[in-house]
Protein backbone atom coordinates (compact mmCIF):
# COMPACT_ATOMS: atom_id res chain seq x y z
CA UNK A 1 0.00 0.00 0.00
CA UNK A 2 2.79 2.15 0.89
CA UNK A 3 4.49 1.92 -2.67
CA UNK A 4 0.99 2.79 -4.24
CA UNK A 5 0.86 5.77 -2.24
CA UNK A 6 4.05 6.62 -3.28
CA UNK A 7 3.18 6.24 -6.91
CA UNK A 8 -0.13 7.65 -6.90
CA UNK A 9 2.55 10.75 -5.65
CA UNK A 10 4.71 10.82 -8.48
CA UNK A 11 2.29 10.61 -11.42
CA UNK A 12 0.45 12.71 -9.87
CA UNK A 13 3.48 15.06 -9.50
CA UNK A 14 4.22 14.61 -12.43
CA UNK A 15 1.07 14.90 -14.63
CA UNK A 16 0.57 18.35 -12.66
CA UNK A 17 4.09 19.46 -13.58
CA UNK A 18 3.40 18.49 -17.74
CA UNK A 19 -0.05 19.38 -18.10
CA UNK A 20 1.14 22.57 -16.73
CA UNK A 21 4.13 23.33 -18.67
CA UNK A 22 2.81 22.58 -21.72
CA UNK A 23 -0.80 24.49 -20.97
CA UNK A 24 -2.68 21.46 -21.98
CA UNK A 25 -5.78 22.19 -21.87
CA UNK A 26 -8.24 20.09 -24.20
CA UNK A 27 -9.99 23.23 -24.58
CA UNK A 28 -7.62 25.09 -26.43
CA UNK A 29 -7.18 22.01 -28.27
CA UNK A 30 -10.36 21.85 -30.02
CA UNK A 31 -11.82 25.73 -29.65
CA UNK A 32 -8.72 26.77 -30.85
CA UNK A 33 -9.02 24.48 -33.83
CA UNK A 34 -12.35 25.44 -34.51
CA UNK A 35 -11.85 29.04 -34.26
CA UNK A 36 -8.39 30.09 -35.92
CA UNK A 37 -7.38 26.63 -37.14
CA UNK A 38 -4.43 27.36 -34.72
CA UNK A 39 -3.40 22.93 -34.04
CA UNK A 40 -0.60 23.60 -31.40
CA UNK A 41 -2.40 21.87 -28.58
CA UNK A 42 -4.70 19.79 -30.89
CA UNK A 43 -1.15 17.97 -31.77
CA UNK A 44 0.18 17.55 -28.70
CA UNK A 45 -3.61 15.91 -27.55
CA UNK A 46 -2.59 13.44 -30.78
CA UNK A 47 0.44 12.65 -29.80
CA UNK A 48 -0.15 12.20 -25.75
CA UNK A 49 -2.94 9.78 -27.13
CA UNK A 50 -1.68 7.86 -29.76
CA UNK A 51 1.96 7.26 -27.58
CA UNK A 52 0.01 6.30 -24.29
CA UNK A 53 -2.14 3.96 -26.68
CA UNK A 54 1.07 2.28 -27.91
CA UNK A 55 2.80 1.70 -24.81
CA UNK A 56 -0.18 0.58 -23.11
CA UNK A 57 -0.64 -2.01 -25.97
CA UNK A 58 2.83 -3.25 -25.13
CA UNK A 59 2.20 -3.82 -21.24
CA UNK A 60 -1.17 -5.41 -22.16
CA UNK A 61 0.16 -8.00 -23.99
CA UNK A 62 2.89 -8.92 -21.41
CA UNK A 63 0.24 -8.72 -19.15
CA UNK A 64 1.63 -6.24 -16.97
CA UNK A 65 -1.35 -4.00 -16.29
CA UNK A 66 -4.03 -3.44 -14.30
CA UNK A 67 -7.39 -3.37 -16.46
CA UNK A 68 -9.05 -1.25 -18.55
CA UNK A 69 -11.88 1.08 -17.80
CA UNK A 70 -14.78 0.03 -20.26
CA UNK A 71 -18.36 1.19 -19.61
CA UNK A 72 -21.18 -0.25 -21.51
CA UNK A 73 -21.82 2.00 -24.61
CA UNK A 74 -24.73 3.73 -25.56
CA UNK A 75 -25.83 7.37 -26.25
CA UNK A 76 -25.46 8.46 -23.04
CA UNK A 77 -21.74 8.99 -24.00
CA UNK A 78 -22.65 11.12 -26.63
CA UNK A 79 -25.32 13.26 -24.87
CA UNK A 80 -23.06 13.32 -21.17
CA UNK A 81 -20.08 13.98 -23.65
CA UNK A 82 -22.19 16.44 -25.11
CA UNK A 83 -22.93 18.53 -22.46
CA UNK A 84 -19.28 18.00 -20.58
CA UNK A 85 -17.83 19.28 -24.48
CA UNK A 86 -20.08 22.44 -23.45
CA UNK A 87 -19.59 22.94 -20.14
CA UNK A 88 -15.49 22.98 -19.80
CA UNK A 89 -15.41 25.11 -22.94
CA UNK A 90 -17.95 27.80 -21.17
CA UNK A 91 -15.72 27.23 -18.06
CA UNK A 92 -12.98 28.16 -20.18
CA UNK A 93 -10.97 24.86 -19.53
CA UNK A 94 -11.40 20.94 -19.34
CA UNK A 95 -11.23 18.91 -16.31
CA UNK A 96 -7.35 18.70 -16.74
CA UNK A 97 -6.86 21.98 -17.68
CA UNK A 98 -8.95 23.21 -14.32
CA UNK A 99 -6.48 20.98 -12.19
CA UNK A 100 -3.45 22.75 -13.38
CA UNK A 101 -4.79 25.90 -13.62
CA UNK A 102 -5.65 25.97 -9.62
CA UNK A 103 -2.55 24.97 -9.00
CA UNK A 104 -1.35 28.22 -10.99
CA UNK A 105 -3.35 29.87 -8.36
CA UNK A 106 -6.25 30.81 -10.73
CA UNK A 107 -9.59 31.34 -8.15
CA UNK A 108 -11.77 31.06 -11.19
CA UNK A 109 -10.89 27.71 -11.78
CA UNK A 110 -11.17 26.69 -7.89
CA UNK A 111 -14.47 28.08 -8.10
CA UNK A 112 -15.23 25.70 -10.79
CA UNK A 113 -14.09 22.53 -8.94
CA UNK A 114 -16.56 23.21 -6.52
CA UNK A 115 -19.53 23.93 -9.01
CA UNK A 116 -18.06 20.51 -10.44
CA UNK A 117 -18.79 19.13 -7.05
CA UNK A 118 -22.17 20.26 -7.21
CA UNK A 119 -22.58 18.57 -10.69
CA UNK A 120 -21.38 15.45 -8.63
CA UNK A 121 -23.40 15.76 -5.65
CA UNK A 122 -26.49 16.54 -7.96
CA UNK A 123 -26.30 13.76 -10.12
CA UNK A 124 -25.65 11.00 -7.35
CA UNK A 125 -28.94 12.22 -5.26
CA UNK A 126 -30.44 12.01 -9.25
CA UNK A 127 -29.05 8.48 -10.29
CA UNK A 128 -31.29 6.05 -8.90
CA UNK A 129 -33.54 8.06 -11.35
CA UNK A 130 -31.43 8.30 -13.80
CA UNK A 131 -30.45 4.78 -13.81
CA UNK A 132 -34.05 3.42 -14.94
CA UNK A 133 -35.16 6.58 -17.55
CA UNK A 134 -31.89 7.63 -18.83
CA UNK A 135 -29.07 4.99 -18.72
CA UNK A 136 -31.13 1.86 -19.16
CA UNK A 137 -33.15 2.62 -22.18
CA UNK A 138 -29.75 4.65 -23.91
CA UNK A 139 -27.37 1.84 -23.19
CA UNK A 140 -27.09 -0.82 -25.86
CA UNK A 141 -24.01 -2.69 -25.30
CA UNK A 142 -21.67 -4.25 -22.69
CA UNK A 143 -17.92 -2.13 -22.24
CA UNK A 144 -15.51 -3.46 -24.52
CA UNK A 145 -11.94 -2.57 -25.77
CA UNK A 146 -10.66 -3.78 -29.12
CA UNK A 147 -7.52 -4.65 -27.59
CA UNK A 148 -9.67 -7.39 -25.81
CA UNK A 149 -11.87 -8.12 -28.51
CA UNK A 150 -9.36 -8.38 -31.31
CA UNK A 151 -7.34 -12.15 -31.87
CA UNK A 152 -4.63 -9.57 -33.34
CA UNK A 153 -1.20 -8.75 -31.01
CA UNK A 154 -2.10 -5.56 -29.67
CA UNK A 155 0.38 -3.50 -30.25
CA UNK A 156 -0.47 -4.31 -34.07
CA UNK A 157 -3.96 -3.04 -33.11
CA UNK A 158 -2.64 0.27 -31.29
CA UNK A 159 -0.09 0.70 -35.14
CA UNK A 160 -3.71 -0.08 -37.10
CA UNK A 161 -5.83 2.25 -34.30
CA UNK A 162 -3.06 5.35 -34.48
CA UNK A 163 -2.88 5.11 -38.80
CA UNK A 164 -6.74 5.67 -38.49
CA UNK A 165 -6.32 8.56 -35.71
CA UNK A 166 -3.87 10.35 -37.96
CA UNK A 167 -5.62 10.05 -41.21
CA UNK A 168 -8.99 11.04 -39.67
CA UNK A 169 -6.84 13.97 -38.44
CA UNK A 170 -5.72 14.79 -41.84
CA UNK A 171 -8.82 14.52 -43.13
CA UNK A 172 -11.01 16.30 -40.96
CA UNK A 173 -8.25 18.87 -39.91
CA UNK A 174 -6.56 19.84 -43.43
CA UNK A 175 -2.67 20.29 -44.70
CA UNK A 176 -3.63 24.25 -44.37
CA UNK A 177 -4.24 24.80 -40.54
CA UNK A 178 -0.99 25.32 -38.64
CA UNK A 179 0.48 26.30 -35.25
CA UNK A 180 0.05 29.71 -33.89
CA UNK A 181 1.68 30.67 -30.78
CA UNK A 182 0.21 31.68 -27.62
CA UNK A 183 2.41 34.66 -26.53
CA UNK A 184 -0.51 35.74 -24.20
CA UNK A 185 -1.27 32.88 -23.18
CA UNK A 186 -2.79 33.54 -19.87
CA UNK A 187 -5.19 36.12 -20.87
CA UNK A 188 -6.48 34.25 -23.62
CA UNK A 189 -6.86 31.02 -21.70
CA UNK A 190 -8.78 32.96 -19.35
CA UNK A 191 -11.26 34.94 -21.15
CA UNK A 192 -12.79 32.50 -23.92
CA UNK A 193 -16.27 34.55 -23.67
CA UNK A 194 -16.83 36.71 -26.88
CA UNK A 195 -13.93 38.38 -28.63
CA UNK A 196 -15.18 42.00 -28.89
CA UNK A 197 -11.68 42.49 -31.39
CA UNK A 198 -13.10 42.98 -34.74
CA UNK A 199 -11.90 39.96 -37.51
CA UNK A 200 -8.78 41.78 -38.83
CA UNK A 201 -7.66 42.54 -35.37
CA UNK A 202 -7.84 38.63 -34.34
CA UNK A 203 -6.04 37.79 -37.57
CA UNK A 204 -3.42 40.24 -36.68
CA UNK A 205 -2.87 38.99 -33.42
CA UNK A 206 -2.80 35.30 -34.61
CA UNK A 207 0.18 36.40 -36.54
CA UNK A 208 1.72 38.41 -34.20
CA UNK A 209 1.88 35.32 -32.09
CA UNK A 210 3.69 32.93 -34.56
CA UNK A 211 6.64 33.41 -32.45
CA UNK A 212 6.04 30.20 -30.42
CA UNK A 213 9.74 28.56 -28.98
CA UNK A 214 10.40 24.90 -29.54
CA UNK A 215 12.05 23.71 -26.85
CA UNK A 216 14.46 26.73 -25.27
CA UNK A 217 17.02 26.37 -28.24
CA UNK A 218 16.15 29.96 -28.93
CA UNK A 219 16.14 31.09 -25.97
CA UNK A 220 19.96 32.19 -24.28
CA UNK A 221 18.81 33.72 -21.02
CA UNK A 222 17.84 30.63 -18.42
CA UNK A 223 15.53 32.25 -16.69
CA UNK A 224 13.30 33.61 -19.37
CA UNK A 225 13.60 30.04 -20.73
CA UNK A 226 11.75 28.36 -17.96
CA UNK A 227 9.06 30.61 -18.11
CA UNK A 228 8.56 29.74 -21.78
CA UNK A 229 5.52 26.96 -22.03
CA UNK A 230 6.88 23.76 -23.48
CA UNK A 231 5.91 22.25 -26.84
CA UNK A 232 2.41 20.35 -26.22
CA UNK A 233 4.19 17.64 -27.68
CA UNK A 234 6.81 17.48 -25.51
CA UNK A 235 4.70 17.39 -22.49
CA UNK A 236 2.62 14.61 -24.09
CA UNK A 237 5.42 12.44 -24.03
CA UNK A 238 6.05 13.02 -19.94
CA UNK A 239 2.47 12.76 -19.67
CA UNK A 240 2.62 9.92 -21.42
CA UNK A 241 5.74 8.35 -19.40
CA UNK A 242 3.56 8.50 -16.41
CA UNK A 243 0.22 7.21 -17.30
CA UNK A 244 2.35 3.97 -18.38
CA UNK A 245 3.07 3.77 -14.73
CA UNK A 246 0.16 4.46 -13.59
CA UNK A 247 -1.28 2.02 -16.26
CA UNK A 248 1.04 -0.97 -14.83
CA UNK A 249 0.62 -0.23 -11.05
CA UNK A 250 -3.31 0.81 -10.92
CA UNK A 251 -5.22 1.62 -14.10
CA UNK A 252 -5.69 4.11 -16.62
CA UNK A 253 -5.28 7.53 -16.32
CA UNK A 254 -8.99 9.25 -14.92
CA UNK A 255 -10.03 12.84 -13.36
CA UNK A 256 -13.64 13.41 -12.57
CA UNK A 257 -13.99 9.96 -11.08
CA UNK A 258 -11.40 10.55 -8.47
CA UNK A 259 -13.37 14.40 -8.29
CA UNK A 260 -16.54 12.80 -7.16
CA UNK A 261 -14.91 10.20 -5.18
CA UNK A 262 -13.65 13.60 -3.37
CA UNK A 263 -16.99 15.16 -3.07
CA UNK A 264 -18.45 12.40 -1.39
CA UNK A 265 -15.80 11.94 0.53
CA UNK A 266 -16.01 15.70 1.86
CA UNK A 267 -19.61 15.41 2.33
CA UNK A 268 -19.45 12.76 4.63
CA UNK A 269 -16.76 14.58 6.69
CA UNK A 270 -19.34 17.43 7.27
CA UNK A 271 -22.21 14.75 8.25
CA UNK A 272 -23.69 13.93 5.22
CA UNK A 273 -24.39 10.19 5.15
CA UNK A 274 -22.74 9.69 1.45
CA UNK A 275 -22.32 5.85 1.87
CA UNK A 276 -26.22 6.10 2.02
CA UNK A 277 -26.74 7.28 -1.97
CA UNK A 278 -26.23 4.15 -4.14
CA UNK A 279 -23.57 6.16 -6.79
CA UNK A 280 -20.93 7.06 -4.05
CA UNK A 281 -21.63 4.10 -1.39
CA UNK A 282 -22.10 1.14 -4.12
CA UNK A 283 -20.52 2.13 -7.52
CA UNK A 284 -17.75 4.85 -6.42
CA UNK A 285 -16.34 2.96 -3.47
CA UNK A 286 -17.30 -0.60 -4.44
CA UNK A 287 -19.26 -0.98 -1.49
CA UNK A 288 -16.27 -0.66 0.73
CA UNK A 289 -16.85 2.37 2.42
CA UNK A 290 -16.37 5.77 1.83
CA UNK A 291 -12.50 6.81 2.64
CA UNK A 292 -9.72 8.34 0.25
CA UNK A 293 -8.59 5.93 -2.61
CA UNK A 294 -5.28 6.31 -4.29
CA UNK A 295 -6.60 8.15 -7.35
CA UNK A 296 -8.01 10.41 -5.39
CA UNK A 297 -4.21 10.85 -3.75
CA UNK A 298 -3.48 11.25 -7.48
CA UNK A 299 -5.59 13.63 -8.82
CA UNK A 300 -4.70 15.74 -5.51
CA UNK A 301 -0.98 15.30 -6.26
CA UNK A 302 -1.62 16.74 -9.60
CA UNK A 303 -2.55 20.23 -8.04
CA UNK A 304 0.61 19.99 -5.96
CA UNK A 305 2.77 19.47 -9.33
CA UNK A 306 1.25 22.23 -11.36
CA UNK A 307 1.61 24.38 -8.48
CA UNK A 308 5.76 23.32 -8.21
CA UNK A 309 5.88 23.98 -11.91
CA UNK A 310 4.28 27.53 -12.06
CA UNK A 311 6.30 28.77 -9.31
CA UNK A 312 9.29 27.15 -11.27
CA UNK A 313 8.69 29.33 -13.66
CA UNK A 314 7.54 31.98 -11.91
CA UNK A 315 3.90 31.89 -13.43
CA UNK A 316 2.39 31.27 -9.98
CA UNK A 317 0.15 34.05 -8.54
CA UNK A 318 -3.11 34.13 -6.92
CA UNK A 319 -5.50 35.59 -9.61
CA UNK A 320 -9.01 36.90 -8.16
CA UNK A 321 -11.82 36.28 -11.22
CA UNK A 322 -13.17 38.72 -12.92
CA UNK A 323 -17.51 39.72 -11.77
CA UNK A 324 -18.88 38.82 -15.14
CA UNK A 325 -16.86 35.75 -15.43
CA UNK A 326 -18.20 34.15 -12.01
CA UNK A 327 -21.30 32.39 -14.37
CA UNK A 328 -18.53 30.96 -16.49
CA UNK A 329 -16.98 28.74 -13.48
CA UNK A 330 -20.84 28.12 -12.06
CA UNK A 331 -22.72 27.31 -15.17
CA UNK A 332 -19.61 25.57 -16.84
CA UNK A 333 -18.22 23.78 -13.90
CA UNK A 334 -21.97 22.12 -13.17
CA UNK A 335 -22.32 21.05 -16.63
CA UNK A 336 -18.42 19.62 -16.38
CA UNK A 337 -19.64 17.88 -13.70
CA UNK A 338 -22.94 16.70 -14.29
CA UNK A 339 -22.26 15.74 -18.11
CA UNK A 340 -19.14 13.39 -17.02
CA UNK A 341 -21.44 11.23 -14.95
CA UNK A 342 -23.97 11.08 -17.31
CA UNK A 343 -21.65 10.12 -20.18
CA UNK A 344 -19.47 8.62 -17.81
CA UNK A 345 -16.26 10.11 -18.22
CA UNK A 346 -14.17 13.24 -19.10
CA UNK A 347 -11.76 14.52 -21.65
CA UNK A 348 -9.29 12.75 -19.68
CA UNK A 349 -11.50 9.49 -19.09
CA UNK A 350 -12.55 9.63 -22.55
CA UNK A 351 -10.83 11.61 -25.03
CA UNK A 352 -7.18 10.51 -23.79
CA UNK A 353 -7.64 7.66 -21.45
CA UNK A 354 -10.65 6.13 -23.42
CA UNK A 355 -9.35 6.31 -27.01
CA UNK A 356 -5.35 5.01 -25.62
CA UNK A 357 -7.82 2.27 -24.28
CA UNK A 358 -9.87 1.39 -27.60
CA UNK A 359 -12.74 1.55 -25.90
CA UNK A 360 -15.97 1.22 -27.83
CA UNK A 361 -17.78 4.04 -25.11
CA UNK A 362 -15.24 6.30 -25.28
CA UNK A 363 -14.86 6.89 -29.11
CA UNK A 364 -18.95 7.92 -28.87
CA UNK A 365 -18.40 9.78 -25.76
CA UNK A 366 -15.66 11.55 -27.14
CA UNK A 367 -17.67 12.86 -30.31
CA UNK A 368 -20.14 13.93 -28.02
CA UNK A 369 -17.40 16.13 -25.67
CA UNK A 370 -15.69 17.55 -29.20
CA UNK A 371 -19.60 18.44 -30.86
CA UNK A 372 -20.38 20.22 -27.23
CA UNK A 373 -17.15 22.30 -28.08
CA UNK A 374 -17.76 23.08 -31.42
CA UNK A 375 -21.59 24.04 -30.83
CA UNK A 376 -20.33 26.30 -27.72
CA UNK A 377 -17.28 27.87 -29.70
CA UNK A 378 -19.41 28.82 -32.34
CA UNK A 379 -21.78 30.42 -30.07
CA UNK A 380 -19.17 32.20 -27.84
CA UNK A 381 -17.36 33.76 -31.20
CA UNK A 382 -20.53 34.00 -32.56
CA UNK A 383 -20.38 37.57 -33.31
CA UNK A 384 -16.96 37.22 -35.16
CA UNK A 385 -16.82 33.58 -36.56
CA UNK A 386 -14.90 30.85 -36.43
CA UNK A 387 -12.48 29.18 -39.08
CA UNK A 388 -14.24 25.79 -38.79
């Protein structure tokens, strides 16, 4: 137990310290995509998926993991993924991007994790509910994962899976969009509401950012270097290092489970009996009673890193939210947290986790989380357009 705890502790470190260097957000990946073609975090989401798919494939068929995560499928992956696609994009980041982003010191997005606890708390009194007029009659199949269900070597399944990824990319995506730096990162990440700039003036700023540093090679001064944000695709490949741990020692890599694991958890501490409501005290915590599991340690830990990293770089600073943004962490963090119950799952869970995984419920889930993006970018740029 002790060595689990430590490596819950470590990934966790270390997932905080990546997703946080590299500002990956799933947000920016696809609202930036839709609205200025601009693919810099879209390919670092490829490549953090299609490398943790790979050398997951690999410890699956020496056997050294610890199970996949497969819910049955249904359309309650694409309507949960749905409205999770438009809540963390109205929230202004995804459940991974909101852990990192706290640790940065961002109130906002602390705010949001506990409207995300609401979304939690509300959907567990709900799911008895739930379970007989939504789930039952939108569920169609048992969880699967073509790993499992192929007779193929799966790492030959994960080579197959990522060709597909990449030339669905390719297609979908186009030779023309590109990679357009973020030099203001932290003001755009934090106001995705409606651009009041006119057209021109986004274009203009799009290519004033272009500027965007691989690596620090062009960088001489040290200390301005670390405050540069890596390459998305470099940090894919730490994040990637550590969900293959994580993968061997407990099982994939998840975020809003271990959330409303957390929520329960708190509740009971103030009196509420949260063993009592069947989704914490039988499905959460197996029956076993509710206490802290070691995801939860891990999703915690993740905080901690992103913190470490931002004041490594000196990008930590307690940021007070802005009045009309406050409906932005509310609305968007209830809908975050609602919608990944009733897919089940998250960006994370689904998008990352899910696909790396093959599994059949997250490739509908995760169409549902990218069409709530889309449908909300569109509406939040509404007055200037979007590229896609």
């Amino acid at each position: 137990m002790t060595s689990t705890l430590l490596v819950a502790a470590v990934v966790g470190l270390g997932l905080g310290i990546f997703l946080q260097k590299g500002r990956f957000c799933f947000v920016h990946a696809f609202r930036d995509l839709f609205a200025f073609k601009d693919t810099r975090v879209t390919k670092g989401v490829l490549v953090a998926v299609v490398s943790t798919m790979l050398g997951w494939s690999v410890l699956y068929q020496l056997g050294y993991y610890q199970g996949f995560w497969t819910p049955d499928w249904g359309l309650t992956g694409l309507v949960g993924g749905f409205v999770f696609g438009v809540g963390m994009t109205y929230a202004g980041g995804c459940a991974s991007g909101t852990l990192y982003r706290a640790g940065q010191g961002y109130l906002h997005f602390w705010l949001t994790l506990l409207f995300m606890g609401v979304g939690y708390a509300a959907f567990s009194v709900a799911f008895p509910t739930l379970q007989s007029t939504y789930f039952a009659p939108l569920t169609f199949g048992e969880g699967v994962t073509l790993f499992e269900a192929s007779s193929l070597p799966a790492p030959l399944v994960a080579l197959l899976a990522s060709a597909l990824i990449g030339l669905a990319y390719v297609t979908v995506v186009g030779r023309e969009a590109g990679e357009t730096g973020t030099g203001r990162e932290q003001a755009a990440e934090f106001r995705p509401v409606v651009l009041a700039t006119p057209v021109v003036g986004t274009r203009r700023l799009l290519e004033g950012t272009r500027s965007y540093v691989r690596g620090f090679r062009e960088i001489d001064d040290p200390i301005a270097a670390s405050k540069q944000p890596w390459d998305p695709r470099t940090a894919a490949l730490g994040i990637t290092a550590v969900a293959v741990v994580w993968f061997s020692q407990v099982s994939i890599v998840g975020v809003t489970g271990p959330e409303a694991r957390w929520t329960g958890y708190l509740l009971q501490q103030v009196g509420v009996d949260a063993g009592s409501y069947e989704y914490w005290g039988s499905i959460l915590f197996a029956g076993e009673g509710v206490s802290v599991t070691v995801d939860m340690i891990m999703i915690a830990m993740v905080i901690v890193g992103a913190g470490i990293a931002a004041a490594w770089s000196g990008d930590f600073s307690v940021r007070t939210p802005k009045l009309q943004r406050l409906p932005n962490a509310v609305v968007g963090g209830f809908l975050m947290g609602a919608g990944s119950r009733l897919a089940p799952g998250c960006n994370i869970g689904n998008i990352y986790s899910g696909i790396a995984s093959l599994s059949i419920h997250s490739f509908i889930a995760a169409v549902g989380i990218v069409l709530g993006v889309y449908v909300m970018t569109h509406w939040l740029y509404r007055e200037v357009g979007c590229a896609i």
